[in-house]
C-alpha atoms as a PDB file:
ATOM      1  CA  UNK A   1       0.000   0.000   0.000  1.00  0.00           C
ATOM      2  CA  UNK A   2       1.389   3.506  -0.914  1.00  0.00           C
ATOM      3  CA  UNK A   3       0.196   6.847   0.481  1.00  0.00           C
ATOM      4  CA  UNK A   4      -0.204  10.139  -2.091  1.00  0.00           C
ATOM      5  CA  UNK A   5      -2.390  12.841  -2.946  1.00  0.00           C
ATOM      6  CA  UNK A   6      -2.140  13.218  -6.804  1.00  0.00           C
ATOM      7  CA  UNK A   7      -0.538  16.365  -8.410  1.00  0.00           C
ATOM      8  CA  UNK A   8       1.299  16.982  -5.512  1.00  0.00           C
ATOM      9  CA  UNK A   9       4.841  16.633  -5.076  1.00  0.00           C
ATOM     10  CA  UNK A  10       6.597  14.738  -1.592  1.00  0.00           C
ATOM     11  CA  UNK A  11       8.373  18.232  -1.060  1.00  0.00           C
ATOM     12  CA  UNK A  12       5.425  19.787  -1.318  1.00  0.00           C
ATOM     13  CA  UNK A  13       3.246  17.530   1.044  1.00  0.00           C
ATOM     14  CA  UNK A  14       6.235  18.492   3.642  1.00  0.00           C
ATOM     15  CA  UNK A  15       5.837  22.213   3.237  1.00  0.00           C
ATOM     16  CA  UNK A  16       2.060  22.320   3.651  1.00  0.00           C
ATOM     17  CA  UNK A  17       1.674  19.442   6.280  1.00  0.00           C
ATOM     18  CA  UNK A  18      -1.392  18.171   4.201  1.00  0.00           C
ATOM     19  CA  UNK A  19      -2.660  14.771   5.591  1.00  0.00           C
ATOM     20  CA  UNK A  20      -2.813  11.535   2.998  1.00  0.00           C
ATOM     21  CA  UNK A  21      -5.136   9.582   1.854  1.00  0.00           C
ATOM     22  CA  UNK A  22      -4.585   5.564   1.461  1.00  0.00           C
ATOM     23  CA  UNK A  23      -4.756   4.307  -2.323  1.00  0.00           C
ATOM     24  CA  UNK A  24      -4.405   0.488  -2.519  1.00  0.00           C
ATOM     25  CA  UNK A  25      -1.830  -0.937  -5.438  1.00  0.00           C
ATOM     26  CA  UNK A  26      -4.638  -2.590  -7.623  1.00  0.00           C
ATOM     27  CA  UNK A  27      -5.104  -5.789  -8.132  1.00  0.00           C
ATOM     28  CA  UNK A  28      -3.388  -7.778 -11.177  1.00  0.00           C
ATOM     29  CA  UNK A  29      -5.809  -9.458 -13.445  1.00  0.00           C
ATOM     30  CA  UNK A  30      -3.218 -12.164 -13.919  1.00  0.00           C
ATOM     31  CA  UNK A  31      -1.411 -13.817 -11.620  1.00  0.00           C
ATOM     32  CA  UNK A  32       1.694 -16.015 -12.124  1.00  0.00           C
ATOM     33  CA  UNK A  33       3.236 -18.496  -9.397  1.00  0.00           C
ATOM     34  CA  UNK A  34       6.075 -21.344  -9.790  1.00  0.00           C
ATOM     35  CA  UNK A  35       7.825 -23.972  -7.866  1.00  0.00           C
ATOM     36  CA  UNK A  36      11.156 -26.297  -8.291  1.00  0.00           C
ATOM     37  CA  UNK A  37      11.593 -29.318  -6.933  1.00  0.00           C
ATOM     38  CA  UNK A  38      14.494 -31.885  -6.070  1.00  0.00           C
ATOM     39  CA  UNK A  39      12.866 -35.285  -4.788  1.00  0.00           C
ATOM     40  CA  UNK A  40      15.182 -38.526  -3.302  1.00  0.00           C
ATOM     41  CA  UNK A  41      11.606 -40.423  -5.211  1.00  0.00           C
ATOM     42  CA  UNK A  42       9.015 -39.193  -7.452  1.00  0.00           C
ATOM     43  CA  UNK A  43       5.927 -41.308  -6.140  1.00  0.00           C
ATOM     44  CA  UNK A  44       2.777 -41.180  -7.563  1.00  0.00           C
ATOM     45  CA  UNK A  45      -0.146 -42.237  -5.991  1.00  0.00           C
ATOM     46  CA  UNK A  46       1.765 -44.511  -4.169  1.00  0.00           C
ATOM     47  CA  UNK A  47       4.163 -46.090  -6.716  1.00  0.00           C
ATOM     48  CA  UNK A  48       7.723 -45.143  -7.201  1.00  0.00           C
ATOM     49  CA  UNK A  49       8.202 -43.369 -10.869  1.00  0.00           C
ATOM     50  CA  UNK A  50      12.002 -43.236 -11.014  1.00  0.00           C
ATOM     51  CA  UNK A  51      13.031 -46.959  -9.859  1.00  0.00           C
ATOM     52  CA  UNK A  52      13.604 -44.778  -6.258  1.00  0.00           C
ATOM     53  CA  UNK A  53      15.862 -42.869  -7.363  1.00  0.00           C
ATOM     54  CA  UNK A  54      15.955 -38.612  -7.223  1.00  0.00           C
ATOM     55  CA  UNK A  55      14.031 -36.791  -9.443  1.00  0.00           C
ATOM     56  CA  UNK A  56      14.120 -33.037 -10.961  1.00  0.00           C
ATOM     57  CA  UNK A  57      10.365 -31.708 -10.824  1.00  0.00           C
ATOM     58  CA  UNK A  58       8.779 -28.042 -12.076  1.00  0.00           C
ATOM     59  CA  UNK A  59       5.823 -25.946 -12.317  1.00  0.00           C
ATOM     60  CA  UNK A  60       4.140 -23.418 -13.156  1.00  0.00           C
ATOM     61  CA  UNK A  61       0.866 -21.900 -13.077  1.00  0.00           C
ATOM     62  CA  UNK A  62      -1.200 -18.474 -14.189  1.00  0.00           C
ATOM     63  CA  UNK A  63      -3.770 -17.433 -12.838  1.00  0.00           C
ATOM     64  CA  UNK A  64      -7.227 -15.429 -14.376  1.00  0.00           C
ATOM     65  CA  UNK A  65      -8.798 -13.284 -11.150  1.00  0.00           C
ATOM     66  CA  UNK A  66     -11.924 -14.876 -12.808  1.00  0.00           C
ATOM     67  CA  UNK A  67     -10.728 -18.228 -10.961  1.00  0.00           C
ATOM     68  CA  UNK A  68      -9.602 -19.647 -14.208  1.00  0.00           C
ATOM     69  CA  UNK A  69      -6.275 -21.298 -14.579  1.00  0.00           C
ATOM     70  CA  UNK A  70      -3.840 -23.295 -16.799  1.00  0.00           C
ATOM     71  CA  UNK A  71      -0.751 -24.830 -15.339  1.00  0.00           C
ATOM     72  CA  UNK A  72       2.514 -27.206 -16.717  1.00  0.00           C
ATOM     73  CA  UNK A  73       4.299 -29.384 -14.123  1.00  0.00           C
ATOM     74  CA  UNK A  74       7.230 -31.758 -15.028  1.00  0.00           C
ATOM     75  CA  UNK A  75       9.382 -34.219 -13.592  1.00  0.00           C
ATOM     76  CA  UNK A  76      12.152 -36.751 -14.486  1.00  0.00           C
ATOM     77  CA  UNK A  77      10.838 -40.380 -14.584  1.00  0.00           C
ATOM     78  CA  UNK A  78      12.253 -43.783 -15.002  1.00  0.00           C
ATOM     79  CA  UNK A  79      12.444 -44.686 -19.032  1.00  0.00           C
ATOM     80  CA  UNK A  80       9.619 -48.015 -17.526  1.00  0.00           C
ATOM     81  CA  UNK A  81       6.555 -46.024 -16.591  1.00  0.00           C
ATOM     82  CA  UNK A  82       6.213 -44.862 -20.418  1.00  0.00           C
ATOM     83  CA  UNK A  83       7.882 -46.977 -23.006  1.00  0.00           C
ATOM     84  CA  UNK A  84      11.293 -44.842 -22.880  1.00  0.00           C
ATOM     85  CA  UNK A  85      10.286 -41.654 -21.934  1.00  0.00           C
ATOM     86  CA  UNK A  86      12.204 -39.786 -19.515  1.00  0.00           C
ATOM     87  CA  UNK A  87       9.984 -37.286 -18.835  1.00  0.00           C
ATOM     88  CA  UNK A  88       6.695 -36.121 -17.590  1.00  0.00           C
ATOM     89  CA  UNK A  89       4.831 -33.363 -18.623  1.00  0.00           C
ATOM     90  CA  UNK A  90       1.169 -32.831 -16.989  1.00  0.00           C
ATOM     91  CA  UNK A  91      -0.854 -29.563 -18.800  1.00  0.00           C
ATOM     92  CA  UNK A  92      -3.907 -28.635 -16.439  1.00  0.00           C
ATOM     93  CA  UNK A  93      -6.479 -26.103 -17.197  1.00  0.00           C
ATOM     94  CA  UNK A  94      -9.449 -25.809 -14.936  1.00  0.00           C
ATOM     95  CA  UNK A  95     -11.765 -23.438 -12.816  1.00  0.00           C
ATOM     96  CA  UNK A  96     -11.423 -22.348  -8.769  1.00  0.00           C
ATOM     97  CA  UNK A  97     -13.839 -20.700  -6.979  1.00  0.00           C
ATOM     98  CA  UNK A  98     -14.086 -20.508  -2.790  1.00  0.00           C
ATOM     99  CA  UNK A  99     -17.502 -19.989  -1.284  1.00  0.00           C
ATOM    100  CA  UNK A 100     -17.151 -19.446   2.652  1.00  0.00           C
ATOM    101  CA  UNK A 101     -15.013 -21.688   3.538  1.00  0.00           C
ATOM    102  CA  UNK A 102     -14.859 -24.175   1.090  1.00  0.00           C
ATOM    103  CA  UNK A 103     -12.806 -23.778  -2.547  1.00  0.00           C
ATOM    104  CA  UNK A 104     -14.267 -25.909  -5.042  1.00  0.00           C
ATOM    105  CA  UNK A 105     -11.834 -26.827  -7.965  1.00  0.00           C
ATOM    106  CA  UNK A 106     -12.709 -28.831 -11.288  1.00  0.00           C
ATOM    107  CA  UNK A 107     -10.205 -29.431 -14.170  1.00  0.00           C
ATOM    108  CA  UNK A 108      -8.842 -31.214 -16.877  1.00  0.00           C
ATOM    109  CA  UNK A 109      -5.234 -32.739 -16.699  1.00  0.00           C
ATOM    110  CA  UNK A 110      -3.372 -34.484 -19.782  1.00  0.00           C
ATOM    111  CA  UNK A 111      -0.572 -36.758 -18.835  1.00  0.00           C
ATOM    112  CA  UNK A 112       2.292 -35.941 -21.566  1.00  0.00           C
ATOM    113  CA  UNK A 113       5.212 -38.217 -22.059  1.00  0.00           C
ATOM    114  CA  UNK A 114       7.545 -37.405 -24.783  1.00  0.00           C
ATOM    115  CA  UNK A 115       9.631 -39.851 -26.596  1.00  0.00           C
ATOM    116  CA  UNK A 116       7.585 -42.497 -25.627  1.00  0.00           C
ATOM    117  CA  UNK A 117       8.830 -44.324 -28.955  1.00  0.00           C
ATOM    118  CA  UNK A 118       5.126 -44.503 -30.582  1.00  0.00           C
ATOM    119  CA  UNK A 119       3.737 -46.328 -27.635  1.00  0.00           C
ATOM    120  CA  UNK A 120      -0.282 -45.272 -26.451  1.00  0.00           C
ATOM    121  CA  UNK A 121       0.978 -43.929 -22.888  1.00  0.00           C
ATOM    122  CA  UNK A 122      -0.750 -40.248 -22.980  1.00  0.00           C
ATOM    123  CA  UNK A 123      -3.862 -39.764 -21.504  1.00  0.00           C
ATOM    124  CA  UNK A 124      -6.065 -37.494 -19.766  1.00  0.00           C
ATOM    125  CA  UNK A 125      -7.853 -36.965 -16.697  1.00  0.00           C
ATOM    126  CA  UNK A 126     -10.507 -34.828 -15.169  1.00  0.00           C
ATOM    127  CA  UNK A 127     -10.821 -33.982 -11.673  1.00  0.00           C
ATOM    128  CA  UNK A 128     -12.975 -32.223  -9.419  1.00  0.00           C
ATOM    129  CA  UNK A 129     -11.908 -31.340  -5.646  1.00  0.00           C
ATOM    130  CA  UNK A 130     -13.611 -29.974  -2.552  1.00  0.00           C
ATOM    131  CA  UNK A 131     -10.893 -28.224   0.275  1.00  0.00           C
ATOM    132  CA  UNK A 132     -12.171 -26.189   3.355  1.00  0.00           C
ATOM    133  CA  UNK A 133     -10.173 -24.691   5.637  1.00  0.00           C
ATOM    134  CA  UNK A 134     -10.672 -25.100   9.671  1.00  0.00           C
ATOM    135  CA  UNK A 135      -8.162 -22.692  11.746  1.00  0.00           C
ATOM    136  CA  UNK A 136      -4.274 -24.115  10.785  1.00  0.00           C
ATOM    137  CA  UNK A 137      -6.612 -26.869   8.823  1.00  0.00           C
ATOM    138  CA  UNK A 138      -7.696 -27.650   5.708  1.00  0.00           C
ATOM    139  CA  UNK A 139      -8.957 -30.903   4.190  1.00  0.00           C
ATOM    140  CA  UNK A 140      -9.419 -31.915   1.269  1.00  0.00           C
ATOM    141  CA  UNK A 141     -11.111 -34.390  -1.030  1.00  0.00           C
ATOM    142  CA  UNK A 142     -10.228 -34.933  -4.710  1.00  0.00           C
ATOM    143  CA  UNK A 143     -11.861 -37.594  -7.110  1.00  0.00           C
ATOM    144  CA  UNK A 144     -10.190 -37.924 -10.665  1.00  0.00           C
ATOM    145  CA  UNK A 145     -11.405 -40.249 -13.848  1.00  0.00           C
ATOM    146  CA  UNK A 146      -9.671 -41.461 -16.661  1.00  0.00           C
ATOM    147  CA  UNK A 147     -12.191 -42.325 -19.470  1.00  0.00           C
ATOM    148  CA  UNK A 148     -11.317 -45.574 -21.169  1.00  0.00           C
ATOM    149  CA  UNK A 149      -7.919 -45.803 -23.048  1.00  0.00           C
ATOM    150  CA  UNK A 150      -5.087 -47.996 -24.085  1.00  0.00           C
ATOM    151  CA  UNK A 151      -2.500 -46.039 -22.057  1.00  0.00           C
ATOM    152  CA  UNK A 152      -3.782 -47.440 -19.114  1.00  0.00           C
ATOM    153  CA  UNK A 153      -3.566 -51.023 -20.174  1.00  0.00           C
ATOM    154  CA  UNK A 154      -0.603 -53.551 -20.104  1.00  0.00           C
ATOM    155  CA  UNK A 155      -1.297 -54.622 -23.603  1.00  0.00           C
ATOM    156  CA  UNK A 156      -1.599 -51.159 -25.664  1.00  0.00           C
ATOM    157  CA  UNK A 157      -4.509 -53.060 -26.983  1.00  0.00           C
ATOM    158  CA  UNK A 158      -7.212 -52.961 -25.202  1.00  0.00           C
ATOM    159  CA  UNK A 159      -9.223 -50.211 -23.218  1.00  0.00           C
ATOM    160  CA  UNK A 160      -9.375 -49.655 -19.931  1.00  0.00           C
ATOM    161  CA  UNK A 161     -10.761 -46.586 -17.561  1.00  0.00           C
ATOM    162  CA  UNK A 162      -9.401 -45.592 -13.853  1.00  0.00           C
ATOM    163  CA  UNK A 163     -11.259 -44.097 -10.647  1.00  0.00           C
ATOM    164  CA  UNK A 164      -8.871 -42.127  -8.426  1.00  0.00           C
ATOM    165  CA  UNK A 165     -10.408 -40.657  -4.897  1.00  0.00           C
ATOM    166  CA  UNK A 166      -8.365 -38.986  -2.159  1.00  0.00           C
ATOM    167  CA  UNK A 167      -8.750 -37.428   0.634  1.00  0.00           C
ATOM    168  CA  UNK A 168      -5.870 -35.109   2.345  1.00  0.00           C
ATOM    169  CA  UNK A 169      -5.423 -33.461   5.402  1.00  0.00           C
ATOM    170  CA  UNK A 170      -3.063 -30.783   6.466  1.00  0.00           C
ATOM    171  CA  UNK A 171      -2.066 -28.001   8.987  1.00  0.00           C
ATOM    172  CA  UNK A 172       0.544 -25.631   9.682  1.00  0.00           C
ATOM    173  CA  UNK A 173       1.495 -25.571  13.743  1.00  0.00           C
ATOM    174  CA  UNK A 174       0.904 -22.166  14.948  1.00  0.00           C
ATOM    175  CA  UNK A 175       4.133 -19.731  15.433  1.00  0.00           C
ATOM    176  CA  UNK A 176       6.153 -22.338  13.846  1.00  0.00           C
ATOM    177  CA  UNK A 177       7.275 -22.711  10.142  1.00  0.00           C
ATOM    178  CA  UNK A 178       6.322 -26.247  10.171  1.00  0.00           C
ATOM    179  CA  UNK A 179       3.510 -28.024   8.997  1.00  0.00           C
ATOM    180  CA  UNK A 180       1.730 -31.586   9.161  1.00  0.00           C
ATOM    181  CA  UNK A 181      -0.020 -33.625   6.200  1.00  0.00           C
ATOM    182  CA  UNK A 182      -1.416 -36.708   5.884  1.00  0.00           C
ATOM    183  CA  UNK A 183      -2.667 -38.733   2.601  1.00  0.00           C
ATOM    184  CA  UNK A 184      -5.092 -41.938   1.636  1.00  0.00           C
ATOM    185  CA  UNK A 185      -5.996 -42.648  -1.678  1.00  0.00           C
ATOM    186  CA  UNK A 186      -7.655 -45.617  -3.488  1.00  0.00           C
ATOM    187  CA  UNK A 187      -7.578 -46.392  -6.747  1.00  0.00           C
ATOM    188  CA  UNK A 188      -9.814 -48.399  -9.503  1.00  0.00           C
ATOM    189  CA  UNK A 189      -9.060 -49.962 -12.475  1.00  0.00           C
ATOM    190  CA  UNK A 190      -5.929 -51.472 -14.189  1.00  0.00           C
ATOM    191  CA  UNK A 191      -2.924 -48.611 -15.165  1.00  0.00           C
ATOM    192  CA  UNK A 192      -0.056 -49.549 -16.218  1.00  0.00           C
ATOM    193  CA  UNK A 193       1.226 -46.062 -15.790  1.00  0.00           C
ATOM    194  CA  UNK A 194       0.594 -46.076 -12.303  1.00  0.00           C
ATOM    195  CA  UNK A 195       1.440 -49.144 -11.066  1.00  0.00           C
ATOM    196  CA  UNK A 196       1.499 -52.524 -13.276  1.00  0.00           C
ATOM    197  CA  UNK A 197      -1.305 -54.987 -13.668  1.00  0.00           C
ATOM    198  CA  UNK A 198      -4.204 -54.839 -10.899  1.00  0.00           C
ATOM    199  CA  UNK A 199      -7.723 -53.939 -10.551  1.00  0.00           C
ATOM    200  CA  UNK A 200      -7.550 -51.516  -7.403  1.00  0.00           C
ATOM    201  CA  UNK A 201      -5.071 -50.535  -4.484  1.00  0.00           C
ATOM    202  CA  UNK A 202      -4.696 -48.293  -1.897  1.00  0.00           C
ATOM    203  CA  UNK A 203      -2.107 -45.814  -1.159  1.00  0.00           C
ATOM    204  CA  UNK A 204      -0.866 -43.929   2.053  1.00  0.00           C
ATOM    205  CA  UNK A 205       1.112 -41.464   3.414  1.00  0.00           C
ATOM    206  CA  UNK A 206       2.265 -38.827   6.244  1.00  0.00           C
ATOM    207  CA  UNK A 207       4.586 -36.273   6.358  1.00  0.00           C
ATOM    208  CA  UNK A 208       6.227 -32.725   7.873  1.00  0.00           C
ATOM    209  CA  UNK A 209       7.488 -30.173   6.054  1.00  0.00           C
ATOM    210  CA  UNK A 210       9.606 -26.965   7.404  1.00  0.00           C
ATOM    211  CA  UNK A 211       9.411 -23.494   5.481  1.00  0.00           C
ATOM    212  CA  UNK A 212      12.230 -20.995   5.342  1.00  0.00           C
ATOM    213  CA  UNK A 213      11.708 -17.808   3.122  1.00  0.00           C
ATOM    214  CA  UNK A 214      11.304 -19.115  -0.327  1.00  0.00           C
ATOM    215  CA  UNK A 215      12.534 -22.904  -0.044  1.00  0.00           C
ATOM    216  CA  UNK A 216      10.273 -25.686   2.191  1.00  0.00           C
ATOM    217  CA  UNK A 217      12.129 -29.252   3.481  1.00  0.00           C
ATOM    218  CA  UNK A 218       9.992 -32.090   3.283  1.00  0.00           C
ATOM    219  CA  UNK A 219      10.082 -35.312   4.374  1.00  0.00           C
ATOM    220  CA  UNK A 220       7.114 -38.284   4.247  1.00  0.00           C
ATOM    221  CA  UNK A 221       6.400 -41.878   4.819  1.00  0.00           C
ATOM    222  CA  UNK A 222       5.056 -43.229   1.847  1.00  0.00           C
ATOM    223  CA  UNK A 223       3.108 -46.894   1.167  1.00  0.00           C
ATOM    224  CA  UNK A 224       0.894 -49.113  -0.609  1.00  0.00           C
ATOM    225  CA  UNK A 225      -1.095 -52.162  -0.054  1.00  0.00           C
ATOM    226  CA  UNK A 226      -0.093 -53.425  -3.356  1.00  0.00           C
ATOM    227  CA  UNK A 227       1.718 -56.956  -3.837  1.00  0.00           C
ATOM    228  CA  UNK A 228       5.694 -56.726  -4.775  1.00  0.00           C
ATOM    229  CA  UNK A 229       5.903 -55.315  -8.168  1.00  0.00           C
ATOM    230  CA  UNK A 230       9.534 -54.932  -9.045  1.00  0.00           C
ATOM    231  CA  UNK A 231      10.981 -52.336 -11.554  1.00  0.00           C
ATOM    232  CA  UNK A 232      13.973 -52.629 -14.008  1.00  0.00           C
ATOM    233  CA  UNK A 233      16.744 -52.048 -10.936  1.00  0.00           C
ATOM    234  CA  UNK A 234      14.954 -54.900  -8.922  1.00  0.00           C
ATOM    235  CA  UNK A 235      13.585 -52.383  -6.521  1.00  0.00           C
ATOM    236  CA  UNK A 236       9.747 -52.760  -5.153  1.00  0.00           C
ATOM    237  CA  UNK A 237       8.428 -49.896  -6.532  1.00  0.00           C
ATOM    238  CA  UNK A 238       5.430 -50.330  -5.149  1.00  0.00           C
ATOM    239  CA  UNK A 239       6.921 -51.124  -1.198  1.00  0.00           C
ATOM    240  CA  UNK A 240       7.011 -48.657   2.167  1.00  0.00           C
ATOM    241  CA  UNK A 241       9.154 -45.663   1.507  1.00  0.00           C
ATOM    242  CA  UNK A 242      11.017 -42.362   3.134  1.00  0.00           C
ATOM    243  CA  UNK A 243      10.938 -39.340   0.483  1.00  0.00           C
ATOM    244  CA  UNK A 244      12.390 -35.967   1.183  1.00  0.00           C
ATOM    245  CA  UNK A 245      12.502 -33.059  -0.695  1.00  0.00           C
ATOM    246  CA  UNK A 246      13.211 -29.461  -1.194  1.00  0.00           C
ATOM    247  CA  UNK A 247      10.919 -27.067  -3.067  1.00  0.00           C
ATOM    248  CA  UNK A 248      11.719 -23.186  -3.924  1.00  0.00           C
ATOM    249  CA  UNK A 249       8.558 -21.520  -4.626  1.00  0.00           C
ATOM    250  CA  UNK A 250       8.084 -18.057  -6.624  1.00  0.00           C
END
């Protein structure tokens, strides 16, 4: 917030002692945030992505003051999850809107892999979500659909559709710059991209994260009720896992 009276000078306001009026910066119409990421394991929903290994990870997202949106988000991946692609590129666009409360959030999401050497791994997802906010709190429930495609099969063949629901809960401890989370997750339908052959599994997780300026330490205990499924390296990819990170946000 800045304080002037237009046409008038600041030397000016000092010789005649004239009182100011408040005039607030306005608002942007656009609004442009961005995070980067180093992870020791890019899970997702549950399942290791890069054979446990580190991962590079990136986003960004504008902003309308309407409540629309359209966001990019990448990360490094293990050349298994899509037929030799190292990479994964997600491009969202959706709408947000908070009533009270409670911010209500629907979108579509496109899984991109590139140099996926002519294989059917891309696919897309909408998603609605439902967060409210309680004091520190806020919870949240997300449910997200993949209509039926070969991506998510074993074969490449055949068609298959997924049914993801979570629910999330989080909270920052007052006067502190840490914070608590907690995840469960369940998920329906085969996907090969997620986490091999199966119908439906559950996923888990808890974690603490510590804030400082830009840049936020995390570290969470991740798991899955899934059988052993093993990935190139011979790791369980789908097994009980520590994953720490760093994020700078902007």
């Amino acid at each position: 917030m800045r304080k002037s009276i237009p046409g008038l000078s600041a030397a000016a306001l000092a010789v005649f002692s004239l009182p100011a009026f408040a005039q607030d910066d306005p608002v942007p119409a656009l609004t442009v945030s961005g995070s980067a990421a180093v992870v020791t394991d890019y899970r997702f929903r549950g399942a290791s992505q890069t054979d446990k290994r580190f991962a590079i990870q990136g986003g960004i997202t504008i902003t309308h003051e309407s409540g629309f949106y359209v966001s990019t988000w990448g990360s490094s991946i293990d050349d298994y999850v899509a037929n030799g692609s190292d990479q994964e590129i997600d491009l969202i666009a959706g709408f947000s809107r908070t009533v009270g409360a409670a911010t209500f959030d629907l979108g579509v999401l496109y899984y991109y892999y590139p140099g996926s050497h002519g294989a059917n791994t891309d696919f897309v997802e909408p998603y609605a979500s439902v967060k409210g906010t309680f004091g520190p709190a806020t919870a949240k429930l997300t449910v997200n659909y993949a209509p039926k495609t070969r991506a998510l099969t074993l074969d490449g063949v055949h068609k298959e559709d997924n049914l993801y629901v979570a629910g999330d809960l989080s909270a920052s401890i007052p006067n502190t710059p840490l914070g608590v989370s907690a995840h469960l997750g369940h998920s329906w339908g085969p996907s090969y991209l997620i986490i091999g052959s199966g119908k439906e599994y559950t996923d888990w997780s808890i974690g603490a994260t510590y804030t400082w300026d830009h840049l936020t330490f995390g570290v969470s205990y991740v798991d899955t009720d899934k059988a052993a499924y093993s990935g190139p390296g011979g790791r369980n990819i789908s097994k009980a896992g520590v994953v720490g990170s760093i994020t700078a946000s902007f």
